[in-house]
Protein backbone atom coordinates (compact mmCIF):
# COMPACT_ATOMS: atom_id res chain seq x y z
CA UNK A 1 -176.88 8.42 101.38
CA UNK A 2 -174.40 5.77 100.78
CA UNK A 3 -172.12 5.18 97.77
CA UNK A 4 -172.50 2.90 94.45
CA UNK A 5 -170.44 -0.14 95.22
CA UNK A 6 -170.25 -2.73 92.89
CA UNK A 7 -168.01 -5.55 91.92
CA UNK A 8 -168.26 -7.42 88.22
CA UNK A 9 -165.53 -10.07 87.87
CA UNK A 10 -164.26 -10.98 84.42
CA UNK A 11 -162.31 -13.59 82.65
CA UNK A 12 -159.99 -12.28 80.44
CA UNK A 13 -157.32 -13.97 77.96
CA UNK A 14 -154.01 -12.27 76.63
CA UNK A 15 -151.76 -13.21 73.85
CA UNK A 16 -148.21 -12.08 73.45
CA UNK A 17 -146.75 -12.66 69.78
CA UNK A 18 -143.39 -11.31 69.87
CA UNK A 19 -139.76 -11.43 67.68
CA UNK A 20 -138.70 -15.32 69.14
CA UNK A 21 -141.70 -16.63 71.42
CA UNK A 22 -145.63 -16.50 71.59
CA UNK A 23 -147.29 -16.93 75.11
CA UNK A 24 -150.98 -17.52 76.14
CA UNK A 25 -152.41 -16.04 79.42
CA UNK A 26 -155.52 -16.43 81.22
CA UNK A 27 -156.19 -13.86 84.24
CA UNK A 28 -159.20 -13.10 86.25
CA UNK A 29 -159.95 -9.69 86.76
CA UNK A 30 -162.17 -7.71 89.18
CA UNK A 31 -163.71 -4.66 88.41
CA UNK A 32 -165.02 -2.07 91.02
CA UNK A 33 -167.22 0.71 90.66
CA UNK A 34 -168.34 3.19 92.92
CA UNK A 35 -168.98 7.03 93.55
CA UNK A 36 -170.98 9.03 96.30
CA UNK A 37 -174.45 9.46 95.38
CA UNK A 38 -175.07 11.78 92.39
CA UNK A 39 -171.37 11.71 91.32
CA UNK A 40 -170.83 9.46 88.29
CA UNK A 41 -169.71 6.32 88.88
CA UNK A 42 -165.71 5.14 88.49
CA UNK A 43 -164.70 2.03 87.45
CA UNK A 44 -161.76 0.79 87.93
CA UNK A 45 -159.86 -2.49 88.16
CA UNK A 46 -158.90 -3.36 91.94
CA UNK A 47 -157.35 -7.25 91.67
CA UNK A 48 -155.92 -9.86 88.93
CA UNK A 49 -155.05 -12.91 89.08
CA UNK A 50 -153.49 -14.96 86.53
CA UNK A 51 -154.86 -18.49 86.63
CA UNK A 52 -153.20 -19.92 83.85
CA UNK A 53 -150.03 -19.46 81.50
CA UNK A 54 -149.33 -21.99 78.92
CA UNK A 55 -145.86 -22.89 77.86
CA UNK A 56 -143.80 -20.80 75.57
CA UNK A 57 -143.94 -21.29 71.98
CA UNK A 58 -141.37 -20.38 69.39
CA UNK A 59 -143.60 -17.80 67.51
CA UNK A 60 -144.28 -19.88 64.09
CA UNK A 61 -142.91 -18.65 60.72
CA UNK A 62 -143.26 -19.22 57.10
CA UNK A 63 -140.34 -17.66 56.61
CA UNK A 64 -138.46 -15.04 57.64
CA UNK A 65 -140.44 -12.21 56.46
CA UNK A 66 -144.12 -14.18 56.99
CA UNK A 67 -146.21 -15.04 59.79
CA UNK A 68 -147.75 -18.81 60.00
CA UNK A 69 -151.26 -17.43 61.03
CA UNK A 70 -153.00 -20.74 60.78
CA UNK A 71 -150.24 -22.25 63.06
CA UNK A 72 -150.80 -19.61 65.91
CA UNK A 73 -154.81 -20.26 65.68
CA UNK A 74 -153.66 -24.38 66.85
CA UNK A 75 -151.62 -22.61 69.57
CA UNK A 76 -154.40 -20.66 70.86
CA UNK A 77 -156.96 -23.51 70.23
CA UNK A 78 -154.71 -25.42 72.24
CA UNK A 79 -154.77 -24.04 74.90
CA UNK A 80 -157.69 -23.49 75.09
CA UNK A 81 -157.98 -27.36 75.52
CA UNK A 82 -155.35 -27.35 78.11
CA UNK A 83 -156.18 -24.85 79.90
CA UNK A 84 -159.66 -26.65 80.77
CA UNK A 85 -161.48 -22.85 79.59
CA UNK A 86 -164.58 -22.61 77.88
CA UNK A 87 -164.25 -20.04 75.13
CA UNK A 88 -167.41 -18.66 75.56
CA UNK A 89 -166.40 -17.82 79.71
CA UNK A 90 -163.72 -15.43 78.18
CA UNK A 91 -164.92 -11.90 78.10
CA UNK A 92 -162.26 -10.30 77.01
CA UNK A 93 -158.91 -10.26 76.07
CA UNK A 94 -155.88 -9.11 73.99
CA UNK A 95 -153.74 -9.75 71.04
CA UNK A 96 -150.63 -8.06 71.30
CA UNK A 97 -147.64 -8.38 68.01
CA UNK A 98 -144.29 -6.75 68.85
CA UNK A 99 -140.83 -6.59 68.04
CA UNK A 100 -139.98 -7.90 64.57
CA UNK A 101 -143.08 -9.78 64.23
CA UNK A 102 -144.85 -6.28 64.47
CA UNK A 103 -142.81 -5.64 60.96
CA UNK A 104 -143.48 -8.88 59.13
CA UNK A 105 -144.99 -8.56 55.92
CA UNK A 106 -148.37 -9.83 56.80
CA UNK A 107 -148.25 -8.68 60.09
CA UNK A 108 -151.85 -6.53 59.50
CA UNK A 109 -153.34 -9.84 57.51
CA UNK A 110 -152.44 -12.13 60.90
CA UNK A 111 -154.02 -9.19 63.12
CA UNK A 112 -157.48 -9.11 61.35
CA UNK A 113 -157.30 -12.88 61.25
CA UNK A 114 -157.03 -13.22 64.56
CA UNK A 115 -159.29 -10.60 65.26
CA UNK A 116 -162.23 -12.75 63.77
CA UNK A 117 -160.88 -15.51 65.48
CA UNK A 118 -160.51 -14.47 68.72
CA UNK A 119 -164.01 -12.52 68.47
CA UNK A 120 -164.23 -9.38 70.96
CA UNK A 121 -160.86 -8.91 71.77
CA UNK A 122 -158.10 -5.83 70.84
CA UNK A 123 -156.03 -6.73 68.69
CA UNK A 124 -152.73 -4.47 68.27
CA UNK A 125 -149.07 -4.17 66.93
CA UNK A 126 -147.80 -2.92 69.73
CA UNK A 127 -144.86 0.25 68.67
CA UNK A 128 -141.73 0.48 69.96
CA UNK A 129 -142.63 3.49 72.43
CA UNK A 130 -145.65 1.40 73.60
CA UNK A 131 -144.15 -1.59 73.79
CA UNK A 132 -141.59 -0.12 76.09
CA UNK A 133 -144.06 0.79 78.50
CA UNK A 134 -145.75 -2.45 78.79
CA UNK A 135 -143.10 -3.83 79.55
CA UNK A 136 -141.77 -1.49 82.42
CA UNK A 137 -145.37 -1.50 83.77
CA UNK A 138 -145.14 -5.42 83.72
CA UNK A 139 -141.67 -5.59 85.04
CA UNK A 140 -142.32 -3.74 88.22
CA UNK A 141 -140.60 -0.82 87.41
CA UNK A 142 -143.52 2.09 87.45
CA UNK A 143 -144.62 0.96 90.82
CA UNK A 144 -141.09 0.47 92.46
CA UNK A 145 -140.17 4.23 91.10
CA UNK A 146 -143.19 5.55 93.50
CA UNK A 147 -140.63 4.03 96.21
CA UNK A 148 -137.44 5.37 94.79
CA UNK A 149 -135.43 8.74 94.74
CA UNK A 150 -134.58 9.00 90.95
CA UNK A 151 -135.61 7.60 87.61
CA UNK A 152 -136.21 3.70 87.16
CA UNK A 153 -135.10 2.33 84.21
CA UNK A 154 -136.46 -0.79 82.37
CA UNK A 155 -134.65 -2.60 79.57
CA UNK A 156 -136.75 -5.62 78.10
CA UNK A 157 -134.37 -7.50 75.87
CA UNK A 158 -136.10 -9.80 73.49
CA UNK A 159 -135.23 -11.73 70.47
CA UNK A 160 -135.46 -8.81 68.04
CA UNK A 161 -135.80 -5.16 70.34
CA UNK A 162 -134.34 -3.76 73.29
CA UNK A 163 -137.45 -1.61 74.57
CA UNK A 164 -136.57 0.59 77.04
CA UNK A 165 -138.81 2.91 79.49
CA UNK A 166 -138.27 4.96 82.12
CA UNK A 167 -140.63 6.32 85.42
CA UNK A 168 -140.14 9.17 88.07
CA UNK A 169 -143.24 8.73 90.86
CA UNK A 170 -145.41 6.36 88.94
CA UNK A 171 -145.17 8.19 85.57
CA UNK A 172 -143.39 7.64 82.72
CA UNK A 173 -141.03 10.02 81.61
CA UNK A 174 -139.18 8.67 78.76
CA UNK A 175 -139.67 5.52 76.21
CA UNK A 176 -137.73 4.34 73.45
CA UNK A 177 -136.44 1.54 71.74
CA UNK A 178 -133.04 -0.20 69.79
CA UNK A 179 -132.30 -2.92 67.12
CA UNK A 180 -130.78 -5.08 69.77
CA UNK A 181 -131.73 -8.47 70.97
CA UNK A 182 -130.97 -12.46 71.14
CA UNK A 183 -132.02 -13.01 67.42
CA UNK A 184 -129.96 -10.42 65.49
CA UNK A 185 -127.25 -13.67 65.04
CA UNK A 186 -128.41 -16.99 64.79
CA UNK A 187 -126.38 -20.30 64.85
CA UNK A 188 -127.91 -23.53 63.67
CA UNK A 189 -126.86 -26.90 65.83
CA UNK A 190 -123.84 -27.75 63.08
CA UNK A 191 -122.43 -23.73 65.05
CA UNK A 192 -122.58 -22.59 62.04
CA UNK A 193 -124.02 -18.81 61.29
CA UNK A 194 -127.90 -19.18 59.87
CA UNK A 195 -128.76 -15.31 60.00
CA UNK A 196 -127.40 -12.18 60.32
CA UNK A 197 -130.10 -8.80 60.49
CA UNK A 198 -129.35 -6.15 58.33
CA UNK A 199 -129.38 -3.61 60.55
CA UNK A 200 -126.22 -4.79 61.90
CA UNK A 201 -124.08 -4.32 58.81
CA UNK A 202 -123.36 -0.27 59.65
CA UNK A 203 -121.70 -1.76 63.21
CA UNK A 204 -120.02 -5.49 61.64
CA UNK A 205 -117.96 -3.04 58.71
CA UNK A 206 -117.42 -0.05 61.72
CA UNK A 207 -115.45 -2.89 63.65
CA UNK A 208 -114.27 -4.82 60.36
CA UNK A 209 -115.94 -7.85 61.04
CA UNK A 210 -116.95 -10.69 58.96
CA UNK A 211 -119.87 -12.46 60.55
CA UNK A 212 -122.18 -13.74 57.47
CA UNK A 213 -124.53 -16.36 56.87
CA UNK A 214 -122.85 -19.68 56.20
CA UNK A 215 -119.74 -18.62 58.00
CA UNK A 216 -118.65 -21.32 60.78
CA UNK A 217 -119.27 -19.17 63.91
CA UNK A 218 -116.23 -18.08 66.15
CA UNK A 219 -117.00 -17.74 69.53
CA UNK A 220 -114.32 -14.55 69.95
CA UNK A 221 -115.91 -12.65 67.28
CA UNK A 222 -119.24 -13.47 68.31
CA UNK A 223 -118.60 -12.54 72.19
CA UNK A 224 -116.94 -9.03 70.74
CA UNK A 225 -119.89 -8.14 68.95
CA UNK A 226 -122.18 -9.01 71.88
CA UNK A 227 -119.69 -7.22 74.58
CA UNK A 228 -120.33 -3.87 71.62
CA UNK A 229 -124.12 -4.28 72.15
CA UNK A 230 -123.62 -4.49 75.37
CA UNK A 231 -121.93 -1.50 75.63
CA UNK A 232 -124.70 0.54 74.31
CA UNK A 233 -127.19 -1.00 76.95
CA UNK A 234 -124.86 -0.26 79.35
CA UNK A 235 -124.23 3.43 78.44
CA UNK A 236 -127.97 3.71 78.20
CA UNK A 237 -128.21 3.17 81.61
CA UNK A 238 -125.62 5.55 82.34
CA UNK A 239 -126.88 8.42 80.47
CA UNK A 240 -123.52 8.49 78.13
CA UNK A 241 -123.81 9.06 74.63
CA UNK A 242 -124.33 6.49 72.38
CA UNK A 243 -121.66 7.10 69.46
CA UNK A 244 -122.19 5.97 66.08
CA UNK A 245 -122.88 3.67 64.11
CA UNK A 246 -124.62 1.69 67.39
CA UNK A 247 -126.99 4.94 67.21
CA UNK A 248 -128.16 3.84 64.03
CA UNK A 249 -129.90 0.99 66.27
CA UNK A 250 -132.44 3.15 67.76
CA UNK A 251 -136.16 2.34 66.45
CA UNK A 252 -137.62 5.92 65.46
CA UNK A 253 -135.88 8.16 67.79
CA UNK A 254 -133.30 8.55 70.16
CA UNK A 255 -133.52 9.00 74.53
CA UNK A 256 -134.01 11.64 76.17
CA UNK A 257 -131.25 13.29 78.51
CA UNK A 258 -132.54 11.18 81.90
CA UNK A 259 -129.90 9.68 83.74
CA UNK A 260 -131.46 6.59 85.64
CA UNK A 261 -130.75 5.79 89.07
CA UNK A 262 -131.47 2.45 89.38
CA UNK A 263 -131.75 -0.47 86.41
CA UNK A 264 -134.00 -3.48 85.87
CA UNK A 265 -133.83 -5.89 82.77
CA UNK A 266 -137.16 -8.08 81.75
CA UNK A 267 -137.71 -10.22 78.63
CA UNK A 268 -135.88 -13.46 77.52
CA UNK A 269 -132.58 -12.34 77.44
CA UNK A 270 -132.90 -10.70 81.08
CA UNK A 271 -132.22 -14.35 82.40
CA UNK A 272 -128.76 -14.35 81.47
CA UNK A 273 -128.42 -10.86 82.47
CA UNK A 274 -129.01 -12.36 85.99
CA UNK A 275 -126.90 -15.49 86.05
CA UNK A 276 -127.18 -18.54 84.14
CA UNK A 277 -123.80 -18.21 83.06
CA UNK A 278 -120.67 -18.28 82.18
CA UNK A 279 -121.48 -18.26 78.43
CA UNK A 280 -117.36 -19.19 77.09
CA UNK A 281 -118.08 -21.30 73.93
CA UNK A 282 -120.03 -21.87 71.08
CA UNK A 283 -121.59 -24.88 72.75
CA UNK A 284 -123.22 -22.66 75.73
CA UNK A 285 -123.87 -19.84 72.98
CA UNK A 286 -126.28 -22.05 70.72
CA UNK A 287 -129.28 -23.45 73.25
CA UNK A 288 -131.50 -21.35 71.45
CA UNK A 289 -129.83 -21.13 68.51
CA UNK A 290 -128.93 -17.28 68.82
CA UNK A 291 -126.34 -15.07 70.55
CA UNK A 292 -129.11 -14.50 73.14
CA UNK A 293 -127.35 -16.30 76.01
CA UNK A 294 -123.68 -14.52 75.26
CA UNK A 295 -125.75 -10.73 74.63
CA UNK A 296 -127.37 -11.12 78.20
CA UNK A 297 -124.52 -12.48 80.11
CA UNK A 298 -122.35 -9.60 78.14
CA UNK A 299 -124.76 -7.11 79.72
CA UNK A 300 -125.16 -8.25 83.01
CA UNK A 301 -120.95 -8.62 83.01
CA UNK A 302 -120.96 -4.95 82.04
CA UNK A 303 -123.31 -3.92 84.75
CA UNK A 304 -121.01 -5.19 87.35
CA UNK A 305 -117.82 -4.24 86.12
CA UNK A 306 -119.89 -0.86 86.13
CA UNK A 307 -120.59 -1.03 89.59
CA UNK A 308 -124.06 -0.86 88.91
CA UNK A 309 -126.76 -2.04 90.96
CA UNK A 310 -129.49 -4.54 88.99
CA UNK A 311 -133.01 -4.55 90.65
CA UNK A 312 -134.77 -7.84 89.79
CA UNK A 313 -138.16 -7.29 87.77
């Protein structure tokens, strides 16, 4: 008696809303399902392929606290016009809100908004721990640990969260996330300083720093407090202890006691983590208009000084 054997293939669209950018995906996705004869039946999917990404979009605020909903239903609709997709070939799909966006104030209003928008799609805030393991799934690093002797660890650096996960064999074995990314300073195009986060204030007064909004930003200070940050990624990856106040910065709860063996960086800031530098004045610091730039070539400086190897995601 042969096997069940059949193949269904899908369209799907995903939506990324995080702390600094928004991104629009379209992928198509096969699913498989089979099983001996009088087994029941697996599904499973066995190939995707993304056949169009839009450009990346600042993520639209209100303000700082609020979430232009109405602005991220003309991104979607959009691209939906140039991505040449019918909305009613989409089966499915996802809405994903992390980092600080995941926090605004009308974070849950935007969701269920775009939920009826969108029609039969998931729609989540993504958590910290979850977050994490998106992203090392994404990033390469759960499949490459199947290759590797030793833990793999991922550190996706965006504009608001370092999310961080780690895999032994395929599995993940620890997940976790900090108050660190590109976004926590930002400098408007006259280099002066538009924003400081709060939760930086324990580790600005530890060092006896004055970095405040409205304060004409100084590349020295700014490079010291991103070589600190860095610091903390790098001891991360190190399995050192993070002393205080940077382990006020972790979202929820702290690592576990798993030293990785090999790193990998994702996310927006990874790209400076890699190269694109030197970052050695204000000028190179502001293209974004945050200390994103400096933080990721800080990191990836660290790294090497380290001796450490960095795997490409």
């Amino acid at each position: 008696i042969k096997g069940l054997n059949m193949k269904e293939e899908l369209l799907s669209m995903g939506i990324d809303i995080g702390t600094t950018t928004t991104l629009v995906v379209f992928s198509r996705i096969t699913l498989s399902t089979g099983g001996n004869a009088g087994a029941i039946p697996e599904t499973r999917i066995t190939q995707k392929e993304i056949i169009y990404r839009s450009g990346i979009y600042f993520t639209p605020l209100i303000s700082r606290n609020l979430v232009d909903m109405e602005a991220l239903k003309d991104i979607i609709s959009s691209e939906y016009s140039r991505s040449g997709i019918d909305r009613r070939d989409v089966s499915t799909g996802a809405v994903i809100i992390t980092g600080e966006t995941a926090r605004k104030e009308n974070a849950a209003r935007v969701l269920k908004g775009l939920a009826e928008f969108a029609g039969d799609f998931v729609v989540s805030a993504a958590g910290p721990d979850l977050e994490s393991l998106y992203a090392g799934r994404g990033s390469g690093a759960g499949e490459l640990s199947r290759h590797r002797t030793g833990p793999v660890a991922n550190f996706d650096i965006g504009g608001g969260t370092t999310n961080v996960s780690v895999f032994c064999d395929g599995e993940p074995v620890d997940a976790y996330a900090l108050d660190i990314g590109g976004r926590l300073i930002g400098i408007d195009t006259g280099g002066y300083i538009s924003h400081v986060s709060e939760r930086l204030q324990p580790l600005l007064e530890h060092m006896d720093m004055k970095i405040y909004r409205g304060k004409k930003a100084v590349f020295g200070e700014l490079k010291e407090m991103s070589e600190r940050l860095a610091d903390i990624i790098v001891r991360l990856g190190t399995g050192r202890k993070i002393p205080e106040p940077g382990a006020g910065l972790f979202l929820g709860h702290g690592n576990k006691a798993i030293t990785p063996q090999y790193l990998m960086f994702s996310g927006g800031v990874s790209e400076y983590v890699y190269g694109q530098g030197p970052i050695d004045s204000i000028e190179s610091t502001w293209e974004f208009g945050d200390i994103g730039p400096l933080l990721g070539y800080c990191i990836g400086e660290k790294t090497r000084e380290g001796g450490l190897e960095l795997i490409p995601p």
